[in-house]
C-alpha atoms as a PDB file:
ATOM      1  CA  UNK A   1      13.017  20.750   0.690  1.00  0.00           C
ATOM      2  CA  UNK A   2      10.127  19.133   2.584  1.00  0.00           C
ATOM      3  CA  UNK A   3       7.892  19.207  -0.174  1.00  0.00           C
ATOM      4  CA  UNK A   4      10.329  17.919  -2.865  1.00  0.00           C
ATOM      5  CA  UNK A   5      10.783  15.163  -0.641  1.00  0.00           C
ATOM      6  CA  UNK A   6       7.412  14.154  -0.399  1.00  0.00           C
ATOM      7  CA  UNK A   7       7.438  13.975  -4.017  1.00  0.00           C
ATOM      8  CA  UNK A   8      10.601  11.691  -4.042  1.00  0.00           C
ATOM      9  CA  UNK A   9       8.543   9.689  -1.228  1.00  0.00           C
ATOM     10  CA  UNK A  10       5.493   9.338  -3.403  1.00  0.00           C
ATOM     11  CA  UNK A  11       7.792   7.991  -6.222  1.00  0.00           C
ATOM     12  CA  UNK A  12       9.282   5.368  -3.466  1.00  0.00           C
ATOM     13  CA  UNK A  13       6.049   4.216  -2.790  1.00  0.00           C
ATOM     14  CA  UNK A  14       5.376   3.854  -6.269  1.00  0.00           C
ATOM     15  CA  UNK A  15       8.242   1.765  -7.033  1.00  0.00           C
ATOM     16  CA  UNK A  16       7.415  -0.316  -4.199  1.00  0.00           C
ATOM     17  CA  UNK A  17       4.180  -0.774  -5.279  1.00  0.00           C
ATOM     18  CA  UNK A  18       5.128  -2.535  -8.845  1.00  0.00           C
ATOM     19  CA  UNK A  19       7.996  -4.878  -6.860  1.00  0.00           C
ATOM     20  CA  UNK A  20      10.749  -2.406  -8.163  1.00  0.00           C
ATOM     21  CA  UNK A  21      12.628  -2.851  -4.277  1.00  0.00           C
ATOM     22  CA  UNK A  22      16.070  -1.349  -5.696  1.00  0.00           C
ATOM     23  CA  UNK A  23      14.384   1.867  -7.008  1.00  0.00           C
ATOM     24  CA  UNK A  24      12.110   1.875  -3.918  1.00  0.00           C
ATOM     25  CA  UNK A  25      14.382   1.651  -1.722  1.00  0.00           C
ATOM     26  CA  UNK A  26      17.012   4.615  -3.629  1.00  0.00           C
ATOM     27  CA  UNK A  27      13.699   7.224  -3.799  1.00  0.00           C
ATOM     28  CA  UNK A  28      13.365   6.786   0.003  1.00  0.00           C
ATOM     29  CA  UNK A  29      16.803   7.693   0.935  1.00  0.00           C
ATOM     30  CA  UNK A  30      16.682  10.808  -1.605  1.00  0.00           C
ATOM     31  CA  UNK A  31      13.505  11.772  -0.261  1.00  0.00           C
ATOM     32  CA  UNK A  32      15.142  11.018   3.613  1.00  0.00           C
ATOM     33  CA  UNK A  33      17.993  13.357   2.766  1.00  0.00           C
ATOM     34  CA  UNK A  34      15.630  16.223   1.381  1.00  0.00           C
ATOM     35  CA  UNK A  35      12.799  15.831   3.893  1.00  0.00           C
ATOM     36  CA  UNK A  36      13.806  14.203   6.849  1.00  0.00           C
ATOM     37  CA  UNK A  37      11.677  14.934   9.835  1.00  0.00           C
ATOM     38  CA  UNK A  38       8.620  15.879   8.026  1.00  0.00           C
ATOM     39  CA  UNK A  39       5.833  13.492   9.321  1.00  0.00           C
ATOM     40  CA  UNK A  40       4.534  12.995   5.806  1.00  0.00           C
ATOM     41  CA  UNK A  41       8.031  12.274   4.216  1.00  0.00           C
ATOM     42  CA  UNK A  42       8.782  10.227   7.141  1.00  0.00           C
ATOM     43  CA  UNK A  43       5.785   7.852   6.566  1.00  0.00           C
ATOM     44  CA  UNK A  44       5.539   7.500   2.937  1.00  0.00           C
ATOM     45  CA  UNK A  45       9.177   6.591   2.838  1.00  0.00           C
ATOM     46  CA  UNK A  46       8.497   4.235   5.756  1.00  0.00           C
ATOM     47  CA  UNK A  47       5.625   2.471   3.472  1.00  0.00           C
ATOM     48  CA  UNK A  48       8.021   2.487   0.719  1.00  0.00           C
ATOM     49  CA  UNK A  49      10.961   0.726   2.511  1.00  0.00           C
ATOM     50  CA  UNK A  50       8.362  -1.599   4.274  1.00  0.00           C
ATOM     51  CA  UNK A  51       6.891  -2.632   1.128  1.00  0.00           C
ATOM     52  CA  UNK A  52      10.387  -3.220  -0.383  1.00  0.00           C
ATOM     53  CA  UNK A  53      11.860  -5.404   2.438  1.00  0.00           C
ATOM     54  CA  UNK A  54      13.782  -2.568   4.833  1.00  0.00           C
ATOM     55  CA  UNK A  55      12.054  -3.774   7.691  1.00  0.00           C
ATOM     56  CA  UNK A  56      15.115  -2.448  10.177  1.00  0.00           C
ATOM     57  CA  UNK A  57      14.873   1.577   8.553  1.00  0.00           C
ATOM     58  CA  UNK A  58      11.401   1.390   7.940  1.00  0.00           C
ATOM     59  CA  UNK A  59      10.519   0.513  12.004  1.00  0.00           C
ATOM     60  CA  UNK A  60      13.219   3.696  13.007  1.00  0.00           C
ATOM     61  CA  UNK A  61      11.261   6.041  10.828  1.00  0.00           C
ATOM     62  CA  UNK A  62       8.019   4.318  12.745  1.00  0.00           C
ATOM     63  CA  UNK A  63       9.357   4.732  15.879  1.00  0.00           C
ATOM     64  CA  UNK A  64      10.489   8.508  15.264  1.00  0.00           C
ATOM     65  CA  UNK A  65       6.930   9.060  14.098  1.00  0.00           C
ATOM     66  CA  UNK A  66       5.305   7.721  17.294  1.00  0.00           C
ATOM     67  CA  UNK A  67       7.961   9.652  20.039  1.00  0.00           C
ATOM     68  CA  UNK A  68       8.055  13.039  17.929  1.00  0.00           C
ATOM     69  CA  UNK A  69       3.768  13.175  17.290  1.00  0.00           C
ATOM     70  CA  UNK A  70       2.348  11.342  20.054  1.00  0.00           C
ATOM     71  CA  UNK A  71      -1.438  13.504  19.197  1.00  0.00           C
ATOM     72  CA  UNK A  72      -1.047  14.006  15.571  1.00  0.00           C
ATOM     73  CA  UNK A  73      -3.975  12.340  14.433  1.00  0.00           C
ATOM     74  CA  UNK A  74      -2.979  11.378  11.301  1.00  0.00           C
ATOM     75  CA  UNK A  75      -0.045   9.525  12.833  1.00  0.00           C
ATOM     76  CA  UNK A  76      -1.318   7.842  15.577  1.00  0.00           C
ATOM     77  CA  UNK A  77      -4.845   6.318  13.859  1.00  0.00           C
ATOM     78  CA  UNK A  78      -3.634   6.299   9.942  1.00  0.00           C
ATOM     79  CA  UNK A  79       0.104   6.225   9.444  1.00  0.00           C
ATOM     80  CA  UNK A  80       0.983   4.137  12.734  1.00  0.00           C
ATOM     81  CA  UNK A  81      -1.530   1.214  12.498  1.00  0.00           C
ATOM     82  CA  UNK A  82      -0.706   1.128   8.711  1.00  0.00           C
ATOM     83  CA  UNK A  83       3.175   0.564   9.108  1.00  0.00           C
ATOM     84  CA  UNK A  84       2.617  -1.688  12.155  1.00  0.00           C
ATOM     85  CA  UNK A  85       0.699  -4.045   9.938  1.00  0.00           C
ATOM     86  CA  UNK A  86       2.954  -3.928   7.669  1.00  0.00           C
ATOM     87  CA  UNK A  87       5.564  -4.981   9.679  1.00  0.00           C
ATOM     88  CA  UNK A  88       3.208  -7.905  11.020  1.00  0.00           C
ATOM     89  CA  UNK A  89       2.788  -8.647   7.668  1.00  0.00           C
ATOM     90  CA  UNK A  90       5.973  -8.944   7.256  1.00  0.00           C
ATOM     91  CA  UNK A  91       6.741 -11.430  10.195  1.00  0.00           C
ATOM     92  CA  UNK A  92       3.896 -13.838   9.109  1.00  0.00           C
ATOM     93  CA  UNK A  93       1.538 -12.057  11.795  1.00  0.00           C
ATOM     94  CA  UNK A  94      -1.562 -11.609   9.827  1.00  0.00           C
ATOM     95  CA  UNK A  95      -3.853 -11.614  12.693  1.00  0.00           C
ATOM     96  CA  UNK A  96      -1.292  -9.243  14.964  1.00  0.00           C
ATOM     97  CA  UNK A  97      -1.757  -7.140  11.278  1.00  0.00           C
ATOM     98  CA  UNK A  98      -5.270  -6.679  11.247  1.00  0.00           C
ATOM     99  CA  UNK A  99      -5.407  -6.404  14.876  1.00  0.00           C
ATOM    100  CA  UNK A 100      -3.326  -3.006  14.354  1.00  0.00           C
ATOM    101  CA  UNK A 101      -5.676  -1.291  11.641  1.00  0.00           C
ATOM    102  CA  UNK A 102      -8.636  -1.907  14.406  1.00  0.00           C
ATOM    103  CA  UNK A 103      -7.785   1.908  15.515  1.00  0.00           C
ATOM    104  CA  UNK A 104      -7.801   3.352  11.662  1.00  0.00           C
ATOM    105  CA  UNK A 105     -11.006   2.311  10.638  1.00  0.00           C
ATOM    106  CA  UNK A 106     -12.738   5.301  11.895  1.00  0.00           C
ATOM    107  CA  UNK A 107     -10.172   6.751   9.134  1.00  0.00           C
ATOM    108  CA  UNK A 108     -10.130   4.593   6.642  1.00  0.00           C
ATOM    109  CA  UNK A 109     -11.918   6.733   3.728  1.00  0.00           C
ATOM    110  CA  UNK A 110      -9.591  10.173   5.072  1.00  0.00           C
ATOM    111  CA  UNK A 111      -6.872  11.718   3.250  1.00  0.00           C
ATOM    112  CA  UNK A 112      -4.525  12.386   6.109  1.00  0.00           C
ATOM    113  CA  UNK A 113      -1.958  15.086   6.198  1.00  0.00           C
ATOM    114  CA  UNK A 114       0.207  12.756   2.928  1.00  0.00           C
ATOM    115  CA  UNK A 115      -3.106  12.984   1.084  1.00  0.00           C
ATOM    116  CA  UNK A 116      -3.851  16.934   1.650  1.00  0.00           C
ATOM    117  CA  UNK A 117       0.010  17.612   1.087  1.00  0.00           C
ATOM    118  CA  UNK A 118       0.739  15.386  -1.641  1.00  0.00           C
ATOM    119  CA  UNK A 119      -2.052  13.815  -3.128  1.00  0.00           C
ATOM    120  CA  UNK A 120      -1.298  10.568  -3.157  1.00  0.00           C
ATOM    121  CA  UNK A 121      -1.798   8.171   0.303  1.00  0.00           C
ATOM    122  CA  UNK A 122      -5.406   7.915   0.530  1.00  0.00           C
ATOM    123  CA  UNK A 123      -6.911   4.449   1.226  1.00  0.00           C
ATOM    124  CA  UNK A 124      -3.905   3.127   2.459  1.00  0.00           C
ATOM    125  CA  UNK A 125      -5.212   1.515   5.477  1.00  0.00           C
ATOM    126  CA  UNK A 126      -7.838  -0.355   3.600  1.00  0.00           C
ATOM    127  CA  UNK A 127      -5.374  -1.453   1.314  1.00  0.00           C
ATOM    128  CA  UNK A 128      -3.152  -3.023   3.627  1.00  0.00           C
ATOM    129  CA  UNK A 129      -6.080  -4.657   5.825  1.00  0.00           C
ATOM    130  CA  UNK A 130      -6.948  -6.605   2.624  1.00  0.00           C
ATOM    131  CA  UNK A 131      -3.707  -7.680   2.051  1.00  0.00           C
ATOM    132  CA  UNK A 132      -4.098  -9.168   6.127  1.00  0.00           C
ATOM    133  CA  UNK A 133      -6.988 -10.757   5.277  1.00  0.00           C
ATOM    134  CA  UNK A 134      -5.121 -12.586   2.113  1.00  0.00           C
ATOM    135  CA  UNK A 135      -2.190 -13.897   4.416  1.00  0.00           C
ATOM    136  CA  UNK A 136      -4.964 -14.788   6.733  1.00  0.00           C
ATOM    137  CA  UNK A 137      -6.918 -16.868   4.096  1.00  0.00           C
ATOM    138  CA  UNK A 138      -9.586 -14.744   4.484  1.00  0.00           C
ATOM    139  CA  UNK A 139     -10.096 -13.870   0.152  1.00  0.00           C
ATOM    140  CA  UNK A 140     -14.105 -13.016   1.215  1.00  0.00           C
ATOM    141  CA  UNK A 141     -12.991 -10.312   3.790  1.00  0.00           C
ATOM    142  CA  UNK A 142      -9.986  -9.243   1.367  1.00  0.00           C
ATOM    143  CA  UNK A 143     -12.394  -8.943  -1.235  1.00  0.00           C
ATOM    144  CA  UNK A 144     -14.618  -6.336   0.288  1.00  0.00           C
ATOM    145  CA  UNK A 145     -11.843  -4.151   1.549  1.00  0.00           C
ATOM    146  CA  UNK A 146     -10.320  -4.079  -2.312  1.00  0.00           C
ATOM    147  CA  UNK A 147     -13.513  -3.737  -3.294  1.00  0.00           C
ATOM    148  CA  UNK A 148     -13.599  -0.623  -0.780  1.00  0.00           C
ATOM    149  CA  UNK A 149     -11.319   1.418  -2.720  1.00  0.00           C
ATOM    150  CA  UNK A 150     -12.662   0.795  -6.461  1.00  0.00           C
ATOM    151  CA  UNK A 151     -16.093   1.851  -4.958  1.00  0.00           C
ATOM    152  CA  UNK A 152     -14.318   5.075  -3.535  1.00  0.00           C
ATOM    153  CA  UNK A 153     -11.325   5.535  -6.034  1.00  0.00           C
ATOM    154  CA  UNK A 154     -11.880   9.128  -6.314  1.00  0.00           C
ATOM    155  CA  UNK A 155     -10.110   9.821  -3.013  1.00  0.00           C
ATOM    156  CA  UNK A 156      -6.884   7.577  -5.017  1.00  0.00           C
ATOM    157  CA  UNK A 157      -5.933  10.854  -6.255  1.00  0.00           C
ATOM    158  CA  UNK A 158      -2.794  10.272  -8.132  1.00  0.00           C
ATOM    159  CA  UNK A 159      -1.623   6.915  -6.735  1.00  0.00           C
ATOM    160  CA  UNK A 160      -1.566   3.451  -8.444  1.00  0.00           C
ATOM    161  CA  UNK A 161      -3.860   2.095  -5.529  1.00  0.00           C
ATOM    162  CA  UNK A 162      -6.953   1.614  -8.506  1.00  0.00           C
ATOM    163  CA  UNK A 163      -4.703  -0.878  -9.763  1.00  0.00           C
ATOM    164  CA  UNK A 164      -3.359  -2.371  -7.217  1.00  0.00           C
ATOM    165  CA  UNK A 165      -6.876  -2.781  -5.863  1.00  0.00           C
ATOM    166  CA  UNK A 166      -7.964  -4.865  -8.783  1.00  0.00           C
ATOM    167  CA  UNK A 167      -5.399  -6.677  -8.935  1.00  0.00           C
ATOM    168  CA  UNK A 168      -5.439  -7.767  -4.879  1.00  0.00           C
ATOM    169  CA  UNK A 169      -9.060  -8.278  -6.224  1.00  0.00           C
ATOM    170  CA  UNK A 170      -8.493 -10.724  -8.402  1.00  0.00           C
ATOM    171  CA  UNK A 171      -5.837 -12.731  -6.377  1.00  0.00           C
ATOM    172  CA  UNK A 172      -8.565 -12.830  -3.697  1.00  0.00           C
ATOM    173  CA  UNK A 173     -11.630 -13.759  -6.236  1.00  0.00           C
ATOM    174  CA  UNK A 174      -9.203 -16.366  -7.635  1.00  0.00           C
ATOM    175  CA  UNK A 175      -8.025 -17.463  -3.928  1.00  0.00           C
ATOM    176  CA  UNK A 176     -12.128 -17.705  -3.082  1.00  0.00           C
ATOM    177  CA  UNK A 177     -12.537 -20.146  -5.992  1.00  0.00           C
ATOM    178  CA  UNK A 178     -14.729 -17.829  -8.132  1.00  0.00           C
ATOM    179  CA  UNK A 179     -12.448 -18.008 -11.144  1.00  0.00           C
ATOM    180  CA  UNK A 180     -15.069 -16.595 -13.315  1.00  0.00           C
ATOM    181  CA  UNK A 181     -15.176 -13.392 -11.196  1.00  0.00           C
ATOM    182  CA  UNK A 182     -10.942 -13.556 -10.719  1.00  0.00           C
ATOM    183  CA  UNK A 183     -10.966 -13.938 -14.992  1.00  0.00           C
ATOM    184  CA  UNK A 184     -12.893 -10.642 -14.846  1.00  0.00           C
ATOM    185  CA  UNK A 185     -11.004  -8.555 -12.595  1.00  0.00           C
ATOM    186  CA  UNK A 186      -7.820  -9.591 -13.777  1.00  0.00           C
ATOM    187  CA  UNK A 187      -9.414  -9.165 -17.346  1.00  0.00           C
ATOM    188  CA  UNK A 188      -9.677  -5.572 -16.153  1.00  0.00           C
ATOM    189  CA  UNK A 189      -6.119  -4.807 -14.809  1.00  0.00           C
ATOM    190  CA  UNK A 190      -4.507  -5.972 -18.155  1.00  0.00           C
ATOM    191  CA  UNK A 191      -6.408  -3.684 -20.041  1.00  0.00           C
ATOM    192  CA  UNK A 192      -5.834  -0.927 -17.857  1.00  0.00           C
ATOM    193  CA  UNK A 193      -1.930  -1.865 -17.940  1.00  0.00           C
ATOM    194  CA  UNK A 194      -2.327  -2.877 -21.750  1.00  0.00           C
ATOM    195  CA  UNK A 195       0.735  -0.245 -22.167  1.00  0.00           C
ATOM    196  CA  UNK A 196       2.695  -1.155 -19.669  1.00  0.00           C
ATOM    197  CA  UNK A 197       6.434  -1.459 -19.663  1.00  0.00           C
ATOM    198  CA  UNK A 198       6.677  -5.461 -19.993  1.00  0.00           C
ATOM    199  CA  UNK A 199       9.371  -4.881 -17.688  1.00  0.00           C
ATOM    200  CA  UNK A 200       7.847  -4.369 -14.571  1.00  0.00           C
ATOM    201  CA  UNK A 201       8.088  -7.016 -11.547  1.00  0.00           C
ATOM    202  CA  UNK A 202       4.419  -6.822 -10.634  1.00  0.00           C
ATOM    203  CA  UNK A 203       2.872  -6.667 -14.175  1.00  0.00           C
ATOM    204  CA  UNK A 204       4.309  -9.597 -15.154  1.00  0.00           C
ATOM    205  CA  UNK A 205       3.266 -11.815 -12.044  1.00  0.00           C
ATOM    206  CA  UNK A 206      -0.498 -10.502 -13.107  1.00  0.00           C
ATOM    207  CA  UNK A 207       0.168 -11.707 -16.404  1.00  0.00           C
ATOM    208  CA  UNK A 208       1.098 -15.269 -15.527  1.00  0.00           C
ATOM    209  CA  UNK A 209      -1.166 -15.151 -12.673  1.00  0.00           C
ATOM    210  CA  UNK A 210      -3.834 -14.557 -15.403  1.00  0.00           C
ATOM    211  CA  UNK A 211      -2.517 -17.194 -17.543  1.00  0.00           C
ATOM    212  CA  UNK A 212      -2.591 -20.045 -14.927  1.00  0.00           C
ATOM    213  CA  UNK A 213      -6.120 -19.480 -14.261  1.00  0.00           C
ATOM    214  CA  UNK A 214      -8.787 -22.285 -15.210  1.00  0.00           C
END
């Protein structure tokens, strides 16, 4: 049961990913009922519901994580610090957010126990440290951390992160001013997502995103 609901986690966190909150937010409380109490179910459907606005379930999970592992490593330098930003993220804090993934970036480039188990979850950290660096209109340092994971997108595994990289890339090339670099990036998403159900939330902001561009 702990396994399947890693698997319903990992589609949470997929849903959240491409803005689909509802669906997020329903694969987290299947995976919750088959998995609960597994670290790795815990925290992917604590991403999930973070990502998709259930900031009061989302900091419970957190909190359960913190009290029940308090020496897992994975927990307390990669799953923690990720969800905490998150939740600064989610208050405004960006500087409180990339305060918190100070203690992961010793771990930014392993898989954790989510990764080994499930194979998706790598590069998480670095993800969500360039997304800081975007609410702190930073798009240089946000640039290099997206950057981060396209150089090392074999550890991706079976996540969308490549694409959400490039296209955090290209909001933060286009937030920097180099439009000609943003064009580029963004050039690159669309292709890869050339097949993509037009229906999707967060292909359809890239799209316009693209459009607006100079």
């Amino acid at each position: 049961r702990e396994r399947a609901g890693l698997f319903e986690a990992a589609t949470a966190v997929w849903e959240a990913f491409y803005g689909n909150a509802a669906a997020a937010k329903q694969s987290a409380t299947s995976a919750l009922e088959l998995g609960r109490g597994g670290r790795e179910v815990d925290y992917a459907a604590a991403f999930a519901l973070a990502l998709a606005g259930d900031l009061p379930q989302s900091r419970a999970l957190a909190e359960d994580l913190a009290r029940q592992s308090p020496e897992d490593t994975s927990v307390q330098f990669m799953y923690l610090p990720t969800l905490r930003a998150l939740f600064s993220l989610n208050t405004t804090d960006a500087a409180a957010a990339i305060q918190a993934l100070q203690s992961a970036s010793r771990y930014d480039l392993a898989l954790g126990g989510v990764g080994f188990i499930g194979r998706f979850g790598g590069l998480y950290p670095i993800y969500v440290r360039g997304l800081a660096y975007l609410a702190a209109h930073q798009p240089a340092e946000a640039a290099a951390e997206f950057q981060r994971i396209l150089d090392h997108r074999s550890i991706v595994l079976v996540d969308p992160m490549d694409a959400m990289a490039r296209l955090q890339l290209a909001r933060a090339l286009a937030l920097s001013g180099d439009t000609v670099k943003a064009k580029s990036a963004y050039n690159d998403l669309l292709t890869l997502w050339k097949n993509a159900d037009p229906k999707i939330p967060m292909v359809n902001e890239a799209r316009a995103e693209y459009a607006r561009l100079p």
